[in-house]
C-alpha atoms as a PDB file:
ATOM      1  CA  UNK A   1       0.000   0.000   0.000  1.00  0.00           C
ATOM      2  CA  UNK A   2       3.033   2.360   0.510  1.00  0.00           C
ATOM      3  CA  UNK A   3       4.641   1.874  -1.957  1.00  0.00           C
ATOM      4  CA  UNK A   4       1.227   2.407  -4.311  1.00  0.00           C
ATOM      5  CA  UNK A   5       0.882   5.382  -2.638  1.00  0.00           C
ATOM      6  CA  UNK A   6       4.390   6.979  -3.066  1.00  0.00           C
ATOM      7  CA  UNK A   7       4.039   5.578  -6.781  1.00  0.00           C
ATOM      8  CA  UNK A   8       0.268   8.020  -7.099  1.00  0.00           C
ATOM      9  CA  UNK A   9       2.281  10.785  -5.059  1.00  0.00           C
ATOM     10  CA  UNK A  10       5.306  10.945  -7.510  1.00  0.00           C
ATOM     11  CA  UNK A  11       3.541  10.616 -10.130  1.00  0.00           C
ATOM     12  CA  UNK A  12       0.764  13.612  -9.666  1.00  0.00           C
ATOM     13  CA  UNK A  13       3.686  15.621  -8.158  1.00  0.00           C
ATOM     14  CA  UNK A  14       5.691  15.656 -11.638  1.00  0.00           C
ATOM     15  CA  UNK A  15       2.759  16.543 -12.911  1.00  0.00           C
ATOM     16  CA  UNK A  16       1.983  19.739 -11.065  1.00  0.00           C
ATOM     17  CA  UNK A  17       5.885  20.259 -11.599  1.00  0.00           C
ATOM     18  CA  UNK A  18       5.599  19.648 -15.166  1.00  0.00           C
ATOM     19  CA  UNK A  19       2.639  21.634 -15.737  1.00  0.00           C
ATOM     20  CA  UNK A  20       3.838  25.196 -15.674  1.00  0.00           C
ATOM     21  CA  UNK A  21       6.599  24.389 -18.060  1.00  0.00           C
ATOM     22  CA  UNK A  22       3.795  22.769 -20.235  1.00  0.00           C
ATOM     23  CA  UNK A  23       2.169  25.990 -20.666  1.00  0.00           C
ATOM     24  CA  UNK A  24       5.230  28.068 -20.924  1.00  0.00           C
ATOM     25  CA  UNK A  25       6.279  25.689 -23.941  1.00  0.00           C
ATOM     26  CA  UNK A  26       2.638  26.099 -25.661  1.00  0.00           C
ATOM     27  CA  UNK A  27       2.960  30.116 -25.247  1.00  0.00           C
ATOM     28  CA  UNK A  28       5.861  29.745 -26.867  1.00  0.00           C
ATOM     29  CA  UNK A  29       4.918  27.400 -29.687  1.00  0.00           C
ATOM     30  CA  UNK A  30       2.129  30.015 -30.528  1.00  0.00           C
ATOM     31  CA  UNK A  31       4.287  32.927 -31.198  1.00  0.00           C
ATOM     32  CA  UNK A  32       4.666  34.060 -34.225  1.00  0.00           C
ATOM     33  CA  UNK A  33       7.222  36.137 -36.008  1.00  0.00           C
ATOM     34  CA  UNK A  34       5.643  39.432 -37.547  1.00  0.00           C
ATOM     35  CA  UNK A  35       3.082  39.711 -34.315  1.00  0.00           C
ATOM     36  CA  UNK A  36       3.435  42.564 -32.366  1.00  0.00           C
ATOM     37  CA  UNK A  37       3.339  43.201 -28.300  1.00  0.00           C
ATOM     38  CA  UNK A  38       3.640  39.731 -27.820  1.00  0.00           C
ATOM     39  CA  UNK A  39       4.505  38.463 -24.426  1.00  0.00           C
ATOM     40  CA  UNK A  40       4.925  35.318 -22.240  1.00  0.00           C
ATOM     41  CA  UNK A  41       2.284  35.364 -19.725  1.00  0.00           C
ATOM     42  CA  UNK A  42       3.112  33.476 -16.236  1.00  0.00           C
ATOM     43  CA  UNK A  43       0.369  32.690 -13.359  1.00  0.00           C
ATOM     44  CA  UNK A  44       1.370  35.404 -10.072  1.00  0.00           C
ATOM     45  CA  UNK A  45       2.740  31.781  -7.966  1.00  0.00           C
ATOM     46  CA  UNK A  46       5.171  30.997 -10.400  1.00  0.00           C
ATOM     47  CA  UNK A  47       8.488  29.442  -9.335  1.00  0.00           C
ATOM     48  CA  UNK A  48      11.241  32.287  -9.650  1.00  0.00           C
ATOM     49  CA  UNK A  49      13.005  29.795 -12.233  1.00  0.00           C
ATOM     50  CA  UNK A  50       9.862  30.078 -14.574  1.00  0.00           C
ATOM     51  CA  UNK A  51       9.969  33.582 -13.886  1.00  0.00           C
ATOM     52  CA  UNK A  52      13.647  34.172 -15.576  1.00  0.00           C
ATOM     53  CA  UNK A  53      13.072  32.288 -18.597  1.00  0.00           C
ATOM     54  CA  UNK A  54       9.716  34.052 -19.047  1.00  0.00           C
ATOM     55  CA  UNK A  55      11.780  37.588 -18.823  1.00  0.00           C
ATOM     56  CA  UNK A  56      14.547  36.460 -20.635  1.00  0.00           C
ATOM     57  CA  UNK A  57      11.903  35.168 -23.540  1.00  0.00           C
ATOM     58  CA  UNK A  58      10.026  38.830 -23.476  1.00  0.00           C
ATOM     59  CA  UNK A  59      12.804  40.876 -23.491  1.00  0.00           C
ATOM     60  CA  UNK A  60      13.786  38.422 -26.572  1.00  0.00           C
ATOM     61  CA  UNK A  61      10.579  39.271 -28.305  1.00  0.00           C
ATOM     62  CA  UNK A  62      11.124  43.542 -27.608  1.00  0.00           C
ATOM     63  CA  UNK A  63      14.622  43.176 -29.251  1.00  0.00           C
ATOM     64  CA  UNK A  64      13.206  41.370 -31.994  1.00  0.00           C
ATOM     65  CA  UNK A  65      10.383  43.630 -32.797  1.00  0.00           C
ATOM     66  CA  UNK A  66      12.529  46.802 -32.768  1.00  0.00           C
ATOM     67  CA  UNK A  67      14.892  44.845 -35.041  1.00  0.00           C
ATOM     68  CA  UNK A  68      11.983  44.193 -37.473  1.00  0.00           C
ATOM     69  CA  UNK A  69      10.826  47.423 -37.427  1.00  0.00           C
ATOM     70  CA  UNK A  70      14.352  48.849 -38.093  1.00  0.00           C
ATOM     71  CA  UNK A  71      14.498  46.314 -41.131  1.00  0.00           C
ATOM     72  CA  UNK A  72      11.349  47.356 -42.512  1.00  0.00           C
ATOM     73  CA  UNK A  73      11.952  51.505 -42.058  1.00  0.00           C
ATOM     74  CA  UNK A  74      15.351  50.767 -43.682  1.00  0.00           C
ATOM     75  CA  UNK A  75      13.933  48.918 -46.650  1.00  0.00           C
ATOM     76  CA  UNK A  76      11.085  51.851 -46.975  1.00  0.00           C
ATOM     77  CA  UNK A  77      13.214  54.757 -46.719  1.00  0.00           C
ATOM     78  CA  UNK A  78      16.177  52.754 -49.654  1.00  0.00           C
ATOM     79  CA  UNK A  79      13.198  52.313 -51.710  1.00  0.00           C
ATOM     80  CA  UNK A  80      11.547  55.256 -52.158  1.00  0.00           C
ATOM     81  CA  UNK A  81      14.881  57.288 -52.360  1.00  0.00           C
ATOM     82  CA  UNK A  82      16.087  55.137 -55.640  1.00  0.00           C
ATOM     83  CA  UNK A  83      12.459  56.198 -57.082  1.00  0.00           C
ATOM     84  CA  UNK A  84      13.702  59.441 -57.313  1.00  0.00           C
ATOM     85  CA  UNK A  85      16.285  58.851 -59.851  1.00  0.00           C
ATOM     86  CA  UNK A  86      14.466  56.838 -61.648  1.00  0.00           C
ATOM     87  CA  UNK A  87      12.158  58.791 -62.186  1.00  0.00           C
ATOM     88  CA  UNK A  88      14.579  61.014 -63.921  1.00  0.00           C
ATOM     89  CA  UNK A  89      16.327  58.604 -65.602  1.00  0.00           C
ATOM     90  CA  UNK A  90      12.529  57.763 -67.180  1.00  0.00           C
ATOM     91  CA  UNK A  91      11.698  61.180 -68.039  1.00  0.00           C
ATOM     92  CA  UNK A  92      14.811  61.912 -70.176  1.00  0.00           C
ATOM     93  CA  UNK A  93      13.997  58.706 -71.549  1.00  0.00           C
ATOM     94  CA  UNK A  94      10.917  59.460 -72.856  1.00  0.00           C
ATOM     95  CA  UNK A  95      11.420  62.995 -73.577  1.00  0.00           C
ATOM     96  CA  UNK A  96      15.054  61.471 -75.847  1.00  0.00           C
ATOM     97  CA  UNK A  97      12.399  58.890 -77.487  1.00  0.00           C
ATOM     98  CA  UNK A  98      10.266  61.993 -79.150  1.00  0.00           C
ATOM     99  CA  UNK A  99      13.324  62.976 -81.029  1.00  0.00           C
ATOM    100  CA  UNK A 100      12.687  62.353 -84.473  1.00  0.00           C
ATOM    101  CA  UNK A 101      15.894  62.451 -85.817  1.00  0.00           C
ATOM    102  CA  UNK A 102      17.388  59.279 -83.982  1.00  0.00           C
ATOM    103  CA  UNK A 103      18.345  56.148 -85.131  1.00  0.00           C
ATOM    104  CA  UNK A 104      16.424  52.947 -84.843  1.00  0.00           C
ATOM    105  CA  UNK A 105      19.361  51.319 -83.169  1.00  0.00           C
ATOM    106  CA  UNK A 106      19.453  54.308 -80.704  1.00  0.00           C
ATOM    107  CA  UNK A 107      16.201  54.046 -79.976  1.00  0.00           C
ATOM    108  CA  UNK A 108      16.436  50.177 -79.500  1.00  0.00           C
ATOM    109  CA  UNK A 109      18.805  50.700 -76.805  1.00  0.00           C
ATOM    110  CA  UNK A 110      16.262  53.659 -75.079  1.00  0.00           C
ATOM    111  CA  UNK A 111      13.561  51.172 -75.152  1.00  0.00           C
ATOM    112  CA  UNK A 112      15.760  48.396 -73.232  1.00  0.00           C
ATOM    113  CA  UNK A 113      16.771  51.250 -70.719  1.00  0.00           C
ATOM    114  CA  UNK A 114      12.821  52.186 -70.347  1.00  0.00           C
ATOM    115  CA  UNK A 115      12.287  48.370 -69.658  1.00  0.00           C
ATOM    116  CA  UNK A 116      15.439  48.146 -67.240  1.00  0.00           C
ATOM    117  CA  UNK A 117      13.569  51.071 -65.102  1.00  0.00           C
ATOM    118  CA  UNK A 118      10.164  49.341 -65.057  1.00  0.00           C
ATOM    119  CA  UNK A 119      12.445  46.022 -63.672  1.00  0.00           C
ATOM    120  CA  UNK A 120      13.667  48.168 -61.138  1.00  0.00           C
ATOM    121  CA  UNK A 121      10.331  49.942 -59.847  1.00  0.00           C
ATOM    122  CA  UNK A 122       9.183  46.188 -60.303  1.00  0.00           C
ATOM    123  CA  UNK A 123      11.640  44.984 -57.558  1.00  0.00           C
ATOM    124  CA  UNK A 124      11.417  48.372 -55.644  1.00  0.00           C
ATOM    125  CA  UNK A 125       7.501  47.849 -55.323  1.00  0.00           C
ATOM    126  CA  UNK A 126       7.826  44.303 -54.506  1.00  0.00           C
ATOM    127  CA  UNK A 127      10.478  44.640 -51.548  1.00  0.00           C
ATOM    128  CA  UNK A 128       8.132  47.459 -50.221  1.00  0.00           C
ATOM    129  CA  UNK A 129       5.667  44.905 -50.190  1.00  0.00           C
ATOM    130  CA  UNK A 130       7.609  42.267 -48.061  1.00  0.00           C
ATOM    131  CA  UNK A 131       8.633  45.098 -45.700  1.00  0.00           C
ATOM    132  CA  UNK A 132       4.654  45.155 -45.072  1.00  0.00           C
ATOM    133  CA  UNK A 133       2.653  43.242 -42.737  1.00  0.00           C
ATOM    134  CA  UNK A 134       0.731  41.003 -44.682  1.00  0.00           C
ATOM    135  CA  UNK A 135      -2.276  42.745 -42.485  1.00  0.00           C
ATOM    136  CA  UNK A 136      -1.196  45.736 -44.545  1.00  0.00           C
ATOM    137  CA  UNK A 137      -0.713  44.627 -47.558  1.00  0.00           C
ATOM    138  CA  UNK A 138      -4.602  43.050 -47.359  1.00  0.00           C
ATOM    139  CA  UNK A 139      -6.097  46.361 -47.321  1.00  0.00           C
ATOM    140  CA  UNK A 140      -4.659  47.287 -51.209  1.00  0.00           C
ATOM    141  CA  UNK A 141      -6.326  43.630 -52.302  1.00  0.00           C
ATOM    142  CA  UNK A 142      -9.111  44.557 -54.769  1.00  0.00           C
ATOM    143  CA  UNK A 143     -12.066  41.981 -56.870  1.00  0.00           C
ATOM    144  CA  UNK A 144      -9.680  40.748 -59.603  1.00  0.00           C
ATOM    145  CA  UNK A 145     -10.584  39.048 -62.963  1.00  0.00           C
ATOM    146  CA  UNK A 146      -7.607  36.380 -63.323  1.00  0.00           C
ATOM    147  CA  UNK A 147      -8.698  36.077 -67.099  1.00  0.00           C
ATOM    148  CA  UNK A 148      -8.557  39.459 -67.988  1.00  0.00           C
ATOM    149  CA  UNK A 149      -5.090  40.288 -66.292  1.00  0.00           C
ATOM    150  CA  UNK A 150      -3.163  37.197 -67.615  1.00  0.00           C
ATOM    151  CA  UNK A 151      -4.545  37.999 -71.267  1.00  0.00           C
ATOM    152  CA  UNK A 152      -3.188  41.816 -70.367  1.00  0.00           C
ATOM    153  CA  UNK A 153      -0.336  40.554 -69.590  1.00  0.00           C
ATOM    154  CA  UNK A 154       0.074  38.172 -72.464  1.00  0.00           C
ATOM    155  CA  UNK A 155      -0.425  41.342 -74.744  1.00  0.00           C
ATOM    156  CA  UNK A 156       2.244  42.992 -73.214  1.00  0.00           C
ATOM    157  CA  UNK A 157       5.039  40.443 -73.347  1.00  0.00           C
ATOM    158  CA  UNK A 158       3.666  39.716 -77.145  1.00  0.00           C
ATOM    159  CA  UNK A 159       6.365  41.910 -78.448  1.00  0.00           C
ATOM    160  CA  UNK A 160       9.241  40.043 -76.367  1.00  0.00           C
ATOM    161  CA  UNK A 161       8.552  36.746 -77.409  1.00  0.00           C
ATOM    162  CA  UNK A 162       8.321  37.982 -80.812  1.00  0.00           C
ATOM    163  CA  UNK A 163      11.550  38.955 -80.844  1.00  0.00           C
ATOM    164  CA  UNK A 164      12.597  35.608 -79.928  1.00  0.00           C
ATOM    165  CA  UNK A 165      10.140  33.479 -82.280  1.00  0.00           C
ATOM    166  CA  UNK A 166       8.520  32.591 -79.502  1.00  0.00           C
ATOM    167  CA  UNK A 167       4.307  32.192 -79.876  1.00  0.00           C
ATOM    168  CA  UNK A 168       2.284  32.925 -76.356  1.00  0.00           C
ATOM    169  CA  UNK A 169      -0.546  30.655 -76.284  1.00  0.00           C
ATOM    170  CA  UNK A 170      -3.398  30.974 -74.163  1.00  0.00           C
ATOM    171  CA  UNK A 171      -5.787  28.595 -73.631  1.00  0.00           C
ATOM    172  CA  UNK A 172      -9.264  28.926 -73.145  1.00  0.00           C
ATOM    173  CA  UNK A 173     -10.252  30.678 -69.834  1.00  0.00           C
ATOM    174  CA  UNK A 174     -12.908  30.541 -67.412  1.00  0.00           C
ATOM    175  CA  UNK A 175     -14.035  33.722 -65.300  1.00  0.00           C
ATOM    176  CA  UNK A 176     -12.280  33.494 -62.358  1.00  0.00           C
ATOM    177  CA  UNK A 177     -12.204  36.528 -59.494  1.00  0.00           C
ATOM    178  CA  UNK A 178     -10.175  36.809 -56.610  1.00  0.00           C
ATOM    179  CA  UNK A 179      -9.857  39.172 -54.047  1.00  0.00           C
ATOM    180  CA  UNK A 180      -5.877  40.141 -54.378  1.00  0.00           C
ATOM    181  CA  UNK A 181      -3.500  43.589 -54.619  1.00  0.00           C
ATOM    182  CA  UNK A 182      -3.936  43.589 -58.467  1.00  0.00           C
ATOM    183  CA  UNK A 183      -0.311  45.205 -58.705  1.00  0.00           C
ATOM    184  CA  UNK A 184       1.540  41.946 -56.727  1.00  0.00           C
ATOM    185  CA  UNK A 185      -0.465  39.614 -59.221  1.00  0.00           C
ATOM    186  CA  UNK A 186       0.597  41.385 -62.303  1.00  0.00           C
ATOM    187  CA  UNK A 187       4.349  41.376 -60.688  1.00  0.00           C
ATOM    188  CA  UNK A 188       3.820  37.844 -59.798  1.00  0.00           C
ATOM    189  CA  UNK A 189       2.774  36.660 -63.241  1.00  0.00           C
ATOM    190  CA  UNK A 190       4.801  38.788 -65.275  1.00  0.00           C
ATOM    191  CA  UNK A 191       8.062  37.646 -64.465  1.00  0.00           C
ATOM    192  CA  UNK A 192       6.939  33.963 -64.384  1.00  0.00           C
ATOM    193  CA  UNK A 193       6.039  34.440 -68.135  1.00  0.00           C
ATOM    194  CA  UNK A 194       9.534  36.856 -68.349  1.00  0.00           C
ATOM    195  CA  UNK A 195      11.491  33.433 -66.895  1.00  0.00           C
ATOM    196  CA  UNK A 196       9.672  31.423 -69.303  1.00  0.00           C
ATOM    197  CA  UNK A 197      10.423  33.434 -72.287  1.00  0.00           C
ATOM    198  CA  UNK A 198      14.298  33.925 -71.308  1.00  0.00           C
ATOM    199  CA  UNK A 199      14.292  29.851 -71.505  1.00  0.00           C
ATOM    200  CA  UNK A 200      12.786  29.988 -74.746  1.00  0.00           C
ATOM    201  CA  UNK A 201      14.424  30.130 -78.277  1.00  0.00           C
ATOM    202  CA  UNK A 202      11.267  29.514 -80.619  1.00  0.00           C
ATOM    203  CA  UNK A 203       8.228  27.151 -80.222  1.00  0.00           C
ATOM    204  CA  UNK A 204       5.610  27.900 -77.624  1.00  0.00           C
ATOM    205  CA  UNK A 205       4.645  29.129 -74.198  1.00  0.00           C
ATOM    206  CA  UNK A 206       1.519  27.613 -72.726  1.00  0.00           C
ATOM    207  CA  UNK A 207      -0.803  29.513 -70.287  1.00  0.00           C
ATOM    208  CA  UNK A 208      -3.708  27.844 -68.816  1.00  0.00           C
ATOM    209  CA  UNK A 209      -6.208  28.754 -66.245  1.00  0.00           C
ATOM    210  CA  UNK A 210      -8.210  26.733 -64.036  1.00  0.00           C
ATOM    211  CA  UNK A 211     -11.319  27.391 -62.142  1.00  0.00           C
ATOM    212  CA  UNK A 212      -9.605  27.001 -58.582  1.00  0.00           C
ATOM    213  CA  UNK A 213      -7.495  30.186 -59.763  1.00  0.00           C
ATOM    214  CA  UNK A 214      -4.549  27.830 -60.845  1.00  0.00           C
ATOM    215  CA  UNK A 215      -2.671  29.652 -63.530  1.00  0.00           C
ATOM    216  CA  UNK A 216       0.308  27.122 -65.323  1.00  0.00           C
ATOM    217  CA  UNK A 217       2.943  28.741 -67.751  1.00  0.00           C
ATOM    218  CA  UNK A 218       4.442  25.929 -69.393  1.00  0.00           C
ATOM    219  CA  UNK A 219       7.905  26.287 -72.101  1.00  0.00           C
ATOM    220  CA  UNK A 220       9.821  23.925 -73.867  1.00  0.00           C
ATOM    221  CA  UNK A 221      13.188  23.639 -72.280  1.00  0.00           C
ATOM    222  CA  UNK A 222      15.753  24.613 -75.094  1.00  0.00           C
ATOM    223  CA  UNK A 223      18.894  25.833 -72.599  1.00  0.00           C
ATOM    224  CA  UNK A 224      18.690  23.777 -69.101  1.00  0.00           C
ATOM    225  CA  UNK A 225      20.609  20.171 -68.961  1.00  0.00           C
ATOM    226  CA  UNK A 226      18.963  17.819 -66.509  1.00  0.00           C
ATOM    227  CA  UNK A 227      21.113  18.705 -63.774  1.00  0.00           C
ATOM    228  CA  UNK A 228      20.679  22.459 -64.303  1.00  0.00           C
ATOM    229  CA  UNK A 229      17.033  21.515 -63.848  1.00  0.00           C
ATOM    230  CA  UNK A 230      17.771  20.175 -60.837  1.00  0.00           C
ATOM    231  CA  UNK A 231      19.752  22.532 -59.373  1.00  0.00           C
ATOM    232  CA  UNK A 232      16.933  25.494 -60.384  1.00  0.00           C
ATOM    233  CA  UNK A 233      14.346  23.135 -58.733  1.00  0.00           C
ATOM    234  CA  UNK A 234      16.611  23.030 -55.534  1.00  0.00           C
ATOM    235  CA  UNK A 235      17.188  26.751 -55.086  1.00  0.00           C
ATOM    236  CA  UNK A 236      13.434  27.122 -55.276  1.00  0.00           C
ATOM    237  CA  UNK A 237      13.096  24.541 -52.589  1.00  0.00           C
ATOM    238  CA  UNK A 238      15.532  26.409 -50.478  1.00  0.00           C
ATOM    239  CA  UNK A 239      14.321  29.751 -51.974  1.00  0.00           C
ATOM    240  CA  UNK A 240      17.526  31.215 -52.527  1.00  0.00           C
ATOM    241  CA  UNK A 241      16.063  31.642 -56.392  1.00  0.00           C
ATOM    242  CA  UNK A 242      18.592  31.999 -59.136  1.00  0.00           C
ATOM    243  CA  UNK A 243      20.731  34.959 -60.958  1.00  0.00           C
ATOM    244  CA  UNK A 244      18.867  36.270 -64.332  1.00  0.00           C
ATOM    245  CA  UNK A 245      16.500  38.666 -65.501  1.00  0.00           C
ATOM    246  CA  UNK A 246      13.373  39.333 -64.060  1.00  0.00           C
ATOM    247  CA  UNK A 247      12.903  39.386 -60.018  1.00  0.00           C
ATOM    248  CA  UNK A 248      14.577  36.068 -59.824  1.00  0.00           C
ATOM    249  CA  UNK A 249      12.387  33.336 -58.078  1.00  0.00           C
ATOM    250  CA  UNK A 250      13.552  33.472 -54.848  1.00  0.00           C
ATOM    251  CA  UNK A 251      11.514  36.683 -54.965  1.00  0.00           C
ATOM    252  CA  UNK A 252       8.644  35.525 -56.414  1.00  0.00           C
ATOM    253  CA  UNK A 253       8.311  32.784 -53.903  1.00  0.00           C
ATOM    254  CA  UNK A 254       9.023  35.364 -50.816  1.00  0.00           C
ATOM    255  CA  UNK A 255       5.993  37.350 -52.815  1.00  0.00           C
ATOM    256  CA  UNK A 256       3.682  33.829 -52.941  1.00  0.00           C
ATOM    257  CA  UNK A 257       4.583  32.965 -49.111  1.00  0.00           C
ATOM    258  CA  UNK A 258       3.636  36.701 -48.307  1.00  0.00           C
ATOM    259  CA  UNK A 259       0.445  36.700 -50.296  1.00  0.00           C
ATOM    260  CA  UNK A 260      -0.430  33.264 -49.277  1.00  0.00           C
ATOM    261  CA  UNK A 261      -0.467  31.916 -53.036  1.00  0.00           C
ATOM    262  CA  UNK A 262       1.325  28.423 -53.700  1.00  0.00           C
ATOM    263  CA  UNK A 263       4.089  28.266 -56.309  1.00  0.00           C
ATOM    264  CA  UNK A 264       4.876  25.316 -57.351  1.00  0.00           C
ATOM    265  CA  UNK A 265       7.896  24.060 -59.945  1.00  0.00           C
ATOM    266  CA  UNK A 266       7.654  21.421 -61.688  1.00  0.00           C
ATOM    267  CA  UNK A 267      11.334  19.800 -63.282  1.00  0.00           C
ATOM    268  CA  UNK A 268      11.774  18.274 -66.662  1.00  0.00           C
ATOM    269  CA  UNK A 269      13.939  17.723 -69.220  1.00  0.00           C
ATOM    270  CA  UNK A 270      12.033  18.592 -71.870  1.00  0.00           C
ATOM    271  CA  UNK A 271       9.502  21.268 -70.558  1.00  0.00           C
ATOM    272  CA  UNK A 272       9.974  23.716 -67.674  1.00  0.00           C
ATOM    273  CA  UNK A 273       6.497  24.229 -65.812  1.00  0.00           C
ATOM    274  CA  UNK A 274       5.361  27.137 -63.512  1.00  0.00           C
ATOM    275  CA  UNK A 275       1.976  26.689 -61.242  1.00  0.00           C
ATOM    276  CA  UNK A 276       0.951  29.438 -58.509  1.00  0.00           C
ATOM    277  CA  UNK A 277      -2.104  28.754 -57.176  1.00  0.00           C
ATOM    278  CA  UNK A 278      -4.256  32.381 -55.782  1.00  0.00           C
ATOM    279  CA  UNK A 279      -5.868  32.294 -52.552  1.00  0.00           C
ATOM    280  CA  UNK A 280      -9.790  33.678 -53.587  1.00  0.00           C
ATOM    281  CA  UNK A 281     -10.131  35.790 -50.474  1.00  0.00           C
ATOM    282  CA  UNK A 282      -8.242  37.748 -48.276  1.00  0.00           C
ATOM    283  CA  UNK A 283      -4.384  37.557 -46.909  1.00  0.00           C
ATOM    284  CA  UNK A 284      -3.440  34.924 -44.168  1.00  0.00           C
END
């Protein structure tokens, strides 16, 4: 009988022992990193050992929300300061492009400067956006008609992939609306179909859109070996992307983890796929 009873004893004493560290463990499992004011709560007849590690783990959380918030004014003050020269850099553009006494070559190189600047605001607008809470960026989201943007886009890229004897094909679309910042999609989906067309030296690009706002760019692989394949498909695993033109995908997939859309790559020899899957509603 003792010996059940010391057996009953020890065991519901580790458990009252056990129990505060329990909850300090599931406060800390539910933390989460772009939260603000969050603390470690403790009951007032907590043991003084509890009581350090819960101070130690809220000062922890104050020094990493001022280092956020320093991250995010630094990447919001470098952004909109290169604007400004850009913006000047665009103007003479433009205004050099009225001349009517240049050459077509000259121009040529004008219009590759004017589309060097929009990659630029591209990535400037897009690291603004991942400086954001993703609270913040909701309230820009707008009713969006996936089969109207991705045949604007198309249009726009037309010219491009032209130029390479490359033919954009789209297939046919149903109506699809989300609820989305319209400029993020547009960045999102452009330079998916800019990454396609930079792996493509003739034949065709195909763009298909499903009714669960899946949109697939698909190319025929003309440059990548197999293991160049697999080493693209690893740095998107690891999301440390790739160097080219375009944002690169390691941005792209930042954007898609932000945004709560899925991106998914799919590797082949013969065909290089692109999927990114839009969440209908609002932000996570």
């Amino acid at each position: 009988i003792v010996s059940l009873f010391l057996c009953f004893f020890i065991s519901w004493a580790s458990g009252w022992l056990v129990r505060p560290l329990k909850e300090l463990a599931r406060q800390i499992q539910q933390l989460t990193p772009d939260q603000k004011n969050q603390q470690i709560y403790l009951p007032e007849n907590s043991s003084i050992e509890l009581e350090i590690i819960a101070d130690a783990m809220n000062m922890y959380l104050r020094k990493n929300e001022r280092f956020i918030e320093r991250e995010r004014d630094f990447i919001n003050m470098a952004s909109h300061e290169l604007r400004t020269p850009l913006s000047v850099i665009d103007g003479v553009v433009k205004l050099s492009l009225d001349d009517n006494s240049l050459s077509g070559s000259t121009k040529n190189r004008l219009f590759r400067i004017q589309d060097a600047i929009g990659n630029v605001n591209e990535m400037i607008t897009l690291l603004l956006v991942l400086a954001k809470d993703p609270a913040r960026v909701q309230e820009s989201s707008e009713l969006i008609f996936l089969d109207k943007v991705l045949t604007e886009i198309s249009n726009e890229y037309a010219f491009f992939a032209a130029d390479k004897n490359v033919s954009i094909l789209l297939a046919e679309m149903p109506p699809v609306e989300i609820f989305a910042p319209l400029q993020m999609v547009k960045c999102a989906l452009g330079n998916l179909l800019r990454n396609a067309l930079e792996h493509s030296h003739g034949g065709n690009i195909f763009i298909t859109l499903e009714q669960d706002s899946t949109i697939t760019i698909k190319n025929r692989n003309n440059q990548l070996t197999l293991q160049e394949v697999s080493e693209l498909y690893s740095r998107l695993a690891r999301k440390k992307g790739r160097n080219g033109g375009g944002l690169g995908l390691d941005l792209i997939g930042r954007l898609c983890t932000h945004c709560n859309w899925q991106l998914v790559f799919t590797p082949d020899v013969e065909t290089i796929t692109f999927s990114i899957t839009f969440s209908r509603s609002s932000i996570n």
